[in-house]
Protein backbone atom coordinates (compact mmCIF):
# COMPACT_ATOMS: atom_id res chain seq x y z
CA UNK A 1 0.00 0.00 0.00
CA UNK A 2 1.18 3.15 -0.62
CA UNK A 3 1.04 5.93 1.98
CA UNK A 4 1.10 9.98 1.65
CA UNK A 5 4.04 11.52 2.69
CA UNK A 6 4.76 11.86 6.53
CA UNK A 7 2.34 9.01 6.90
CA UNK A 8 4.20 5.82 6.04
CA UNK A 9 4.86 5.00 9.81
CA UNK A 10 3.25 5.54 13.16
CA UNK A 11 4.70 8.72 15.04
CA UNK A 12 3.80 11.17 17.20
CA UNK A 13 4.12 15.04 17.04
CA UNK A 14 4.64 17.03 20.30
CA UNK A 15 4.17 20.88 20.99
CA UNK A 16 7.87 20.73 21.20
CA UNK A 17 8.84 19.43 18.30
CA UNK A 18 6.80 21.82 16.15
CA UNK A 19 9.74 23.85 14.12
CA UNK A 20 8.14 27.39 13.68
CA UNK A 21 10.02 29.70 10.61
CA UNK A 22 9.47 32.42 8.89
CA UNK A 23 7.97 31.75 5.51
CA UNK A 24 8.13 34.25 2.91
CA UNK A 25 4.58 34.88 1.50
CA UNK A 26 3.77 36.08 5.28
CA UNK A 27 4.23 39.16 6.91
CA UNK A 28 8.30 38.45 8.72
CA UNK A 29 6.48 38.27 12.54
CA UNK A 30 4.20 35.80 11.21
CA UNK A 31 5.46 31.86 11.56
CA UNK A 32 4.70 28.60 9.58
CA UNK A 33 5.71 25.38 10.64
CA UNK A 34 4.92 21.56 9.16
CA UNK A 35 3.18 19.10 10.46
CA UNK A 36 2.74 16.68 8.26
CA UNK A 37 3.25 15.85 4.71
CA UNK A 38 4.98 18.11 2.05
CA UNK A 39 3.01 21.28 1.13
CA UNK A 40 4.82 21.92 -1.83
CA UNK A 41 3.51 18.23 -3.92
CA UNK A 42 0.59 17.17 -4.83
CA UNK A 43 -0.50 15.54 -1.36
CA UNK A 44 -2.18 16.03 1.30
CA UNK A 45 -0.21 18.16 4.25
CA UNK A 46 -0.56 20.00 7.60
CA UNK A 47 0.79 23.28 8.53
CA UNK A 48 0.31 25.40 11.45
CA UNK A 49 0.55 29.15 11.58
CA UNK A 50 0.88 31.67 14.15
CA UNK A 51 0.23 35.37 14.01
CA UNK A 52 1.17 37.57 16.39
CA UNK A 53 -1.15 40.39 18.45
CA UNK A 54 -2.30 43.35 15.82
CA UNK A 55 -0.86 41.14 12.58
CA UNK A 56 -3.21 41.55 9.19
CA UNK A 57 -2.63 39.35 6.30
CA UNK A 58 -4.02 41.16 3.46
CA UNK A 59 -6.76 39.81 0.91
CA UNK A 60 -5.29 36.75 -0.78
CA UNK A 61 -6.65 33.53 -1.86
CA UNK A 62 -4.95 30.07 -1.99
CA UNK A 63 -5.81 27.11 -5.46
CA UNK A 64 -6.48 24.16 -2.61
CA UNK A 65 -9.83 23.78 -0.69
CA UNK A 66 -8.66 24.31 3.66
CA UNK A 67 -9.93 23.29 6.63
CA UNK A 68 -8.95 25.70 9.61
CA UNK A 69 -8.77 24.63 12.77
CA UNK A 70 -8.41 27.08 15.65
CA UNK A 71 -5.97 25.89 18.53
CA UNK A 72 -5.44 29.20 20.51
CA UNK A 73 -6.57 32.94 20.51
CA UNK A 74 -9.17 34.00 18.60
CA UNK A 75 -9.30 33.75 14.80
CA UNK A 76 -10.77 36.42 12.53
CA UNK A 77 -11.24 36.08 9.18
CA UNK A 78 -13.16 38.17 6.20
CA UNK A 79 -13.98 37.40 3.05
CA UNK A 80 -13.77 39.81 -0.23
CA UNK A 81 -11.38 41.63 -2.68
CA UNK A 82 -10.85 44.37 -0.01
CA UNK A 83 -9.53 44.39 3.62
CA UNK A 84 -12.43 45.46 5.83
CA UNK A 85 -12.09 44.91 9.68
CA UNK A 86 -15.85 45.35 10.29
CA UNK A 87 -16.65 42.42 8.22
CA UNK A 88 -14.22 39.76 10.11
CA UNK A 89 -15.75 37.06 11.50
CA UNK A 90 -14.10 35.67 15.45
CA UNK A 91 -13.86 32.18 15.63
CA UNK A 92 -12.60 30.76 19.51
CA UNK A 93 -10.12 27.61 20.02
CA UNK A 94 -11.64 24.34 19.08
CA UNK A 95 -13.62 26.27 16.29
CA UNK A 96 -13.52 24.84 12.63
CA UNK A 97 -13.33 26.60 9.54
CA UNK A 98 -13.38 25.71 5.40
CA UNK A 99 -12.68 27.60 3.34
CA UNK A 100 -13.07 26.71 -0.77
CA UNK A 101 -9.89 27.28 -2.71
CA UNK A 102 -9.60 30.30 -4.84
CA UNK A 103 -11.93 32.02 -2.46
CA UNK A 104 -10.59 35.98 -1.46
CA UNK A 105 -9.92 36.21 2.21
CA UNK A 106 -7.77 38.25 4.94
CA UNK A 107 -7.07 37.64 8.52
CA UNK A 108 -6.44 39.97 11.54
CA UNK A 109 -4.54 39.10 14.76
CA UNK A 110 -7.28 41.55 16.41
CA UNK A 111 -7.29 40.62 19.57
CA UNK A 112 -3.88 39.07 19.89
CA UNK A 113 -1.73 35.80 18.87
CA UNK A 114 -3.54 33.20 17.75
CA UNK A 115 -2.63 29.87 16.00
CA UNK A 116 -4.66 27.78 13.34
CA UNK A 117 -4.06 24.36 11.94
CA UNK A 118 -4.24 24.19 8.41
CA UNK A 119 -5.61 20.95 6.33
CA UNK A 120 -5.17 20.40 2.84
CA UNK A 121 -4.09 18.52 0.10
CA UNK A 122 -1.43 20.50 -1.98
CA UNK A 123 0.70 22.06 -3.59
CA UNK A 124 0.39 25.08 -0.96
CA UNK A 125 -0.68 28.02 -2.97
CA UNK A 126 -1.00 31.92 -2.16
CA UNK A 127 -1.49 34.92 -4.02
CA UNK A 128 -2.18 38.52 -3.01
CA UNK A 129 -5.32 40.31 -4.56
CA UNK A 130 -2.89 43.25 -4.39
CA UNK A 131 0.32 42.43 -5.66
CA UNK A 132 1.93 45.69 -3.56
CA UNK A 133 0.53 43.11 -0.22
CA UNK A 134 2.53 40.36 -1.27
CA UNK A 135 5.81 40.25 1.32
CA UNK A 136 7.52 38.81 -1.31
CA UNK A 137 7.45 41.01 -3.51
CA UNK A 138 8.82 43.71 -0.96
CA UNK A 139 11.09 41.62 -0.29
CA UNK A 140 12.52 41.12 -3.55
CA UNK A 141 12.48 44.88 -4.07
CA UNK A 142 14.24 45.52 -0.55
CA UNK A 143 16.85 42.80 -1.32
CA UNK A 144 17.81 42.83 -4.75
CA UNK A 145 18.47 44.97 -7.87
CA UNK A 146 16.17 43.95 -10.33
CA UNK A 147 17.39 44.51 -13.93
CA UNK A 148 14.34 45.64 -14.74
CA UNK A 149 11.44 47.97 -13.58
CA UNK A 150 8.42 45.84 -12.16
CA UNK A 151 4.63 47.09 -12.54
CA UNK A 152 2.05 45.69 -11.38
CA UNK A 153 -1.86 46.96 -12.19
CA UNK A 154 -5.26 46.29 -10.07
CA UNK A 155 -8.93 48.19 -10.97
CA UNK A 156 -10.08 50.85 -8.39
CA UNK A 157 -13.88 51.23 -8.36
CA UNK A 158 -14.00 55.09 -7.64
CA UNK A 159 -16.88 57.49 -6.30
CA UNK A 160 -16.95 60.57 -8.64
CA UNK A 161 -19.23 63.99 -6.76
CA UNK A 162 -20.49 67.02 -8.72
CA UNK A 163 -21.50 69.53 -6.91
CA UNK A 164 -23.48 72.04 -9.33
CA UNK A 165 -24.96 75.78 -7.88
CA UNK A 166 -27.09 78.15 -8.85
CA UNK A 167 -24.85 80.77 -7.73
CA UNK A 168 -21.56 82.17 -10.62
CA UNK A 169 -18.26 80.73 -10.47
CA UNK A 170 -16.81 83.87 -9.43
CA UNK A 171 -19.15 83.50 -6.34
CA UNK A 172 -18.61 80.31 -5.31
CA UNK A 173 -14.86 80.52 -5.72
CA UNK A 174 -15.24 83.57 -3.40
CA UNK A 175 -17.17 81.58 -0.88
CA UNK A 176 -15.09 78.73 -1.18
CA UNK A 177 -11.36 80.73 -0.89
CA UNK A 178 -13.29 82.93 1.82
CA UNK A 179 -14.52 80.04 3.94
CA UNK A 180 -11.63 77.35 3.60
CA UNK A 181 -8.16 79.15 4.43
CA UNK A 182 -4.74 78.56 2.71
CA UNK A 183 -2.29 76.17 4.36
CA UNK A 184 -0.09 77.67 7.11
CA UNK A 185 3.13 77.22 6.11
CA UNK A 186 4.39 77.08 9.98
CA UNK A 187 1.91 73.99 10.06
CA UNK A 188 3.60 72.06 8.06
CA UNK A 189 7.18 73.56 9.40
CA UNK A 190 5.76 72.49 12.58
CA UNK A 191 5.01 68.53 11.54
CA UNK A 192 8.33 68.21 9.57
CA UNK A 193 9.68 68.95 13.20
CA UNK A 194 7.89 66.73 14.87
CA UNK A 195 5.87 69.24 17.15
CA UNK A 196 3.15 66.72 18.90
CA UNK A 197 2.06 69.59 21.05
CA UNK A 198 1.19 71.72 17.69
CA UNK A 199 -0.52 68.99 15.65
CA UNK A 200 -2.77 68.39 18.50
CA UNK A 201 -3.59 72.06 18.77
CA UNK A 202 -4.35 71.78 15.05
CA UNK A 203 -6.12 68.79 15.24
CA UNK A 204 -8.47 69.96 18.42
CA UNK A 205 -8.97 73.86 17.33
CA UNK A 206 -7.99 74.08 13.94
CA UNK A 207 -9.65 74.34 10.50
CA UNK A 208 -11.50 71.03 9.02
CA UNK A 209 -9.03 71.67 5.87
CA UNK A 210 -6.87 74.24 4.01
CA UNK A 211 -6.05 75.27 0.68
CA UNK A 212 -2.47 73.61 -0.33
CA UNK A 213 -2.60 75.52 -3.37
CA UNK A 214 -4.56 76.67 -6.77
CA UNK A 215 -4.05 75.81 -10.43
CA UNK A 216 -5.51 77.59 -13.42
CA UNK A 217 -6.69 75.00 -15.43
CA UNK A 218 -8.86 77.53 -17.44
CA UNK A 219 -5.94 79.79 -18.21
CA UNK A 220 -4.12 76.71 -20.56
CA UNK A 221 -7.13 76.28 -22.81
CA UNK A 222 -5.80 79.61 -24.34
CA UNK A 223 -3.30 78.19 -26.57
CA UNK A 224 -6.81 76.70 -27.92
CA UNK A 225 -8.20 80.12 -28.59
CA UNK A 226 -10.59 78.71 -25.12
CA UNK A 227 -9.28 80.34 -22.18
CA UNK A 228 -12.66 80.21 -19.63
CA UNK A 229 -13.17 79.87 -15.97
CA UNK A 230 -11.10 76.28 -14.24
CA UNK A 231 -9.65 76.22 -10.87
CA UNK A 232 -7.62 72.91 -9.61
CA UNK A 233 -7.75 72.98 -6.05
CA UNK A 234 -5.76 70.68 -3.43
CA UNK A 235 -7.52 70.59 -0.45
CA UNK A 236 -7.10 69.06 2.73
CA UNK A 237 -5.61 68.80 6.00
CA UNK A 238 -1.88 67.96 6.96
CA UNK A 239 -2.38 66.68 10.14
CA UNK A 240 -5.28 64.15 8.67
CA UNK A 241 -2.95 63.27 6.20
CA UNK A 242 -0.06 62.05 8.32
CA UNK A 243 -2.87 60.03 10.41
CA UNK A 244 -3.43 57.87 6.67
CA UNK A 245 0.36 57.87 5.27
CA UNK A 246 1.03 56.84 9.29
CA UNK A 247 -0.63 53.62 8.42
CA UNK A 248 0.07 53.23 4.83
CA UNK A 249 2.55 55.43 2.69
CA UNK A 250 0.61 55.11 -0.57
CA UNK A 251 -2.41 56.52 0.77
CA UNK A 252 0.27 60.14 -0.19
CA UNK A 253 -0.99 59.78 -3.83
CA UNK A 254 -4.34 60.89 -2.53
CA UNK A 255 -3.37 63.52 0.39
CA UNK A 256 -4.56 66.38 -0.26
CA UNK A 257 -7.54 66.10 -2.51
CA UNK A 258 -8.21 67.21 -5.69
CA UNK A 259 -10.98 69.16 -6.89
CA UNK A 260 -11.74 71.45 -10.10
CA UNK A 261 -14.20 73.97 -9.76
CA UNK A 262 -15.18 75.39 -13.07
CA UNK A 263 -17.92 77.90 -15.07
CA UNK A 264 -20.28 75.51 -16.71
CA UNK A 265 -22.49 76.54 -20.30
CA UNK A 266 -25.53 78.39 -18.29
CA UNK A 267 -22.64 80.40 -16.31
CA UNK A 268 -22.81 78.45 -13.02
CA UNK A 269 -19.96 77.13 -10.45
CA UNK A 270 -20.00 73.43 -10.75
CA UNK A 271 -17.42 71.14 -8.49
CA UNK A 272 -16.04 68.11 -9.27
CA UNK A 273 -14.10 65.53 -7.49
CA UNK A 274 -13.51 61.46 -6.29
CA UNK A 275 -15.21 60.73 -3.43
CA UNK A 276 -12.00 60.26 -1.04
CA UNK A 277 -13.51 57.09 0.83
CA UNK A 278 -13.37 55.16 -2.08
CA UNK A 279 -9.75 56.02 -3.62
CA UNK A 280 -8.25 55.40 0.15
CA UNK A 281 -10.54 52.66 0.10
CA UNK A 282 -8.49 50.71 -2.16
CA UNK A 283 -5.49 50.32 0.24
CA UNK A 284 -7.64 47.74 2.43
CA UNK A 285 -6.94 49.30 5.52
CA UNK A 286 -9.74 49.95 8.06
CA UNK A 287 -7.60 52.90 9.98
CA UNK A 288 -6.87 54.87 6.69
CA UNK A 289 -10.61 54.36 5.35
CA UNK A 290 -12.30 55.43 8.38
CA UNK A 291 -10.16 58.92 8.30
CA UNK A 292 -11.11 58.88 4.58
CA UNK A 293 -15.01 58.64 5.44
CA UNK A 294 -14.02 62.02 8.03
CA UNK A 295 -12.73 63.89 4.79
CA UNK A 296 -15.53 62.99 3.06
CA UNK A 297 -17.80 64.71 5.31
CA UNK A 298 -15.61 67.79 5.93
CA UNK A 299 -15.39 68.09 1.90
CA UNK A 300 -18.95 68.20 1.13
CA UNK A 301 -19.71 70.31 3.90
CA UNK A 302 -17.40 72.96 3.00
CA UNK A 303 -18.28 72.34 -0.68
CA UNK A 304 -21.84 72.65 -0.15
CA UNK A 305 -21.30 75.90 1.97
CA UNK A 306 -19.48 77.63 -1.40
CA UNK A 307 -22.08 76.61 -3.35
CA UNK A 308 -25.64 77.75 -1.50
C-alpha cells in the first residue's frame, strides 16, 4: 500500500517538536511550521501558523480547498477583494473553519496571537489580490536589484461627486477661498519637526481643511483660442494626512484632494471631485478608510457651503 508523505509509519508530534520559521509569503512576525506531509507536492499536508497580536494578512486567496482549525486565541477572518475589519468574522479555540480554494480572504490578529491548523491537500498556494501586499514582492524589491522595472496593475472602483450651484463661479470661488483658508506654512514647518504639542492644537482647534494651493486649469485652454473659468484645487488637512500615510505610505498619492471647480455653459460654479472614501478605500486598511469617510464629510460640507 502506498502511503502519503509523513504518513508511512506511526509517530507522534509534540508541541515541542513543532519547528516554527518564517515563511516568505507572510508578513516576517508571522510563523509557519509543518506538520505533516509536504506542502509543496501534490499531497495532502498539515501546517500550522501563528500570528502575532495586531498582525493583518491582506486579501489573498490560496488554489487548494482548507480546513482551519483554531488551537489558541481568537481567529478572525473576512472574506472579499478588499480588507475590511468590520466584516471579520471571530472564531474561539476548538472552532472549525473551510474555506473553498480560490476564495478571497484576509485575517487579523485583532485581539492578539492566535494559532490555526491548516488541512489540505497540496501544492500550498497563495497569491495577493494586491500584488503591492505580497511580502515577497517587498522583499525582492528591498533585497535585490532587479534589472528591470516591475509594474504591477489592479482596478479601483471610484466614487466621482459634482457639486453644481445656482450661484456664478466667481461666487462660489469667493465663498469657497473665503470660507476654507490657505495652508499655514508654519503647520507644516511644525510637523516636519515633529511638534506633537502643535498637531494636536491643530487637530483639536484648527480648520477642518486648508487650501495647499490653486491651479488655473482655465488659463491653458488659451493656446486653444478657449481660455474660460477652471480652478484645480488641493484641499485638505496635513495633520489628517499624516494620520493615513502613518498607516500606509501610498495613501500620499491621494493627500490632499483634488478638486476642479469650473464655469459651466448656463454660467454656473460646478465642483467636481472622487469621493475620497473610495480612492483610500483601495489600500484595504480599516484605519486609513475610516479617516477617509471624516474627509468625506468635511469636503462636502465645505463644498456645499461655497455653493448655497
Amino acid at each position: 500500500m502506498a502511503h502519503q508523505p509523513g504518513q508511512a509509519v506511526f509517530r507522534s508530534i509534540l508541541p515541542e517538536d513543532i519547528d516554527w520559521k518564517p515563511f516568505s509569503a507572510f508578513p516576517s512576525s508571522v510563523r509557519l511550521a509543518v506538520v505533516v506531509g509536504k506542502p509543496s507536492e501534490a499531497a495532502p499536508y498539515v501546517i500550522r501558523v501563528k500570528v502575532p497580536a495586531g498582525v493583518k494578512l491582506m486579501p489573498h486567496r490560496h488554489p487548494e480547498d482548507r480546513v482551519y482549525t483554531v488551537l489558541s486565541g481568537v481567529f478572525y477572518i473576512g472574506l472579499g477583494d478588499q480588507f475590511d475589519g468590520d466584516k471579520v468574522n471571530a472564531y474561539p479555540p476548538g472552532s472549525v473553519i473551510v474555506l473553498p480554494g480560490n476564495t478571497s480572504h484576509f485575517h487579523w490578529a485583532k485581539s492578539g496571537e492566535y494559532v490555526t491548523q491548516v488541512t489540505a491537500i497540496g501544492p500550498l498556494g497563495i497569491e495577493y489580490l494586491d500584488p503591492g501586499d505580497d511580502p515577497r514582492e517587498q522583499n525582492q524589491s528591498a533585497g535585490t536589484l532587479q534589472a528591470k522595472p516591475m509594474m504591477t496593475k489592479h482596478t479601483v472602483g471610484v466614487e466621482h461627486i459634482r457639486i453644481e450651484s445656482a450661484k456664478s463661479f466667481v461666487d462660489v470661488r469667493a465663498a469657497l477661498e473665503r470660507n476654507v483658508p490657505q495652508l499655514d506654512p508654519t503647520l507644516v514647518k511644525a510637523l516636519a519637526d515633529g511638534d506633537v504639542e502643535r498637531a494636536n492644537r491643530e487637530k483639536q482647534q484648527g480648520p477642518e481643511l486648508s487650501i495647499f494651493g490653486v491651479r488655473d486649469h482655465g488659463a491653458l485652454l488659451a493656446i486653444a483660442g478657449e481660455a474660460r473659468n477652471a480652478l484645480q484645487y488641493e484641499i485638505g488637512n496635513p495633520v489628517t494626512a499624516s494620520l493615513m500615510t502613518r498607516h500606509r505610505i501610498s495613501a500620499a498619492l491621494y493627500a490632499p484632494i483634488r478638486v476642479v471647480l469650473y464655469e459651466n455653459d448656463v454660467g454656473h460654479g460646478v465642483f467636481e471631485y472622487d469621493q475620497p472614501s473610495t480612492t483610500f478605500g483601495q489600500f484595504g486598511d480599516q484605519q486609513v478608510t475610516a479617516v477617509a469617510r471624516g474627509v468625506d464629510a468635511a469636503l462636502a460640507r465645505s463644498l456645499l457651503r461655497a455653493t448655497e
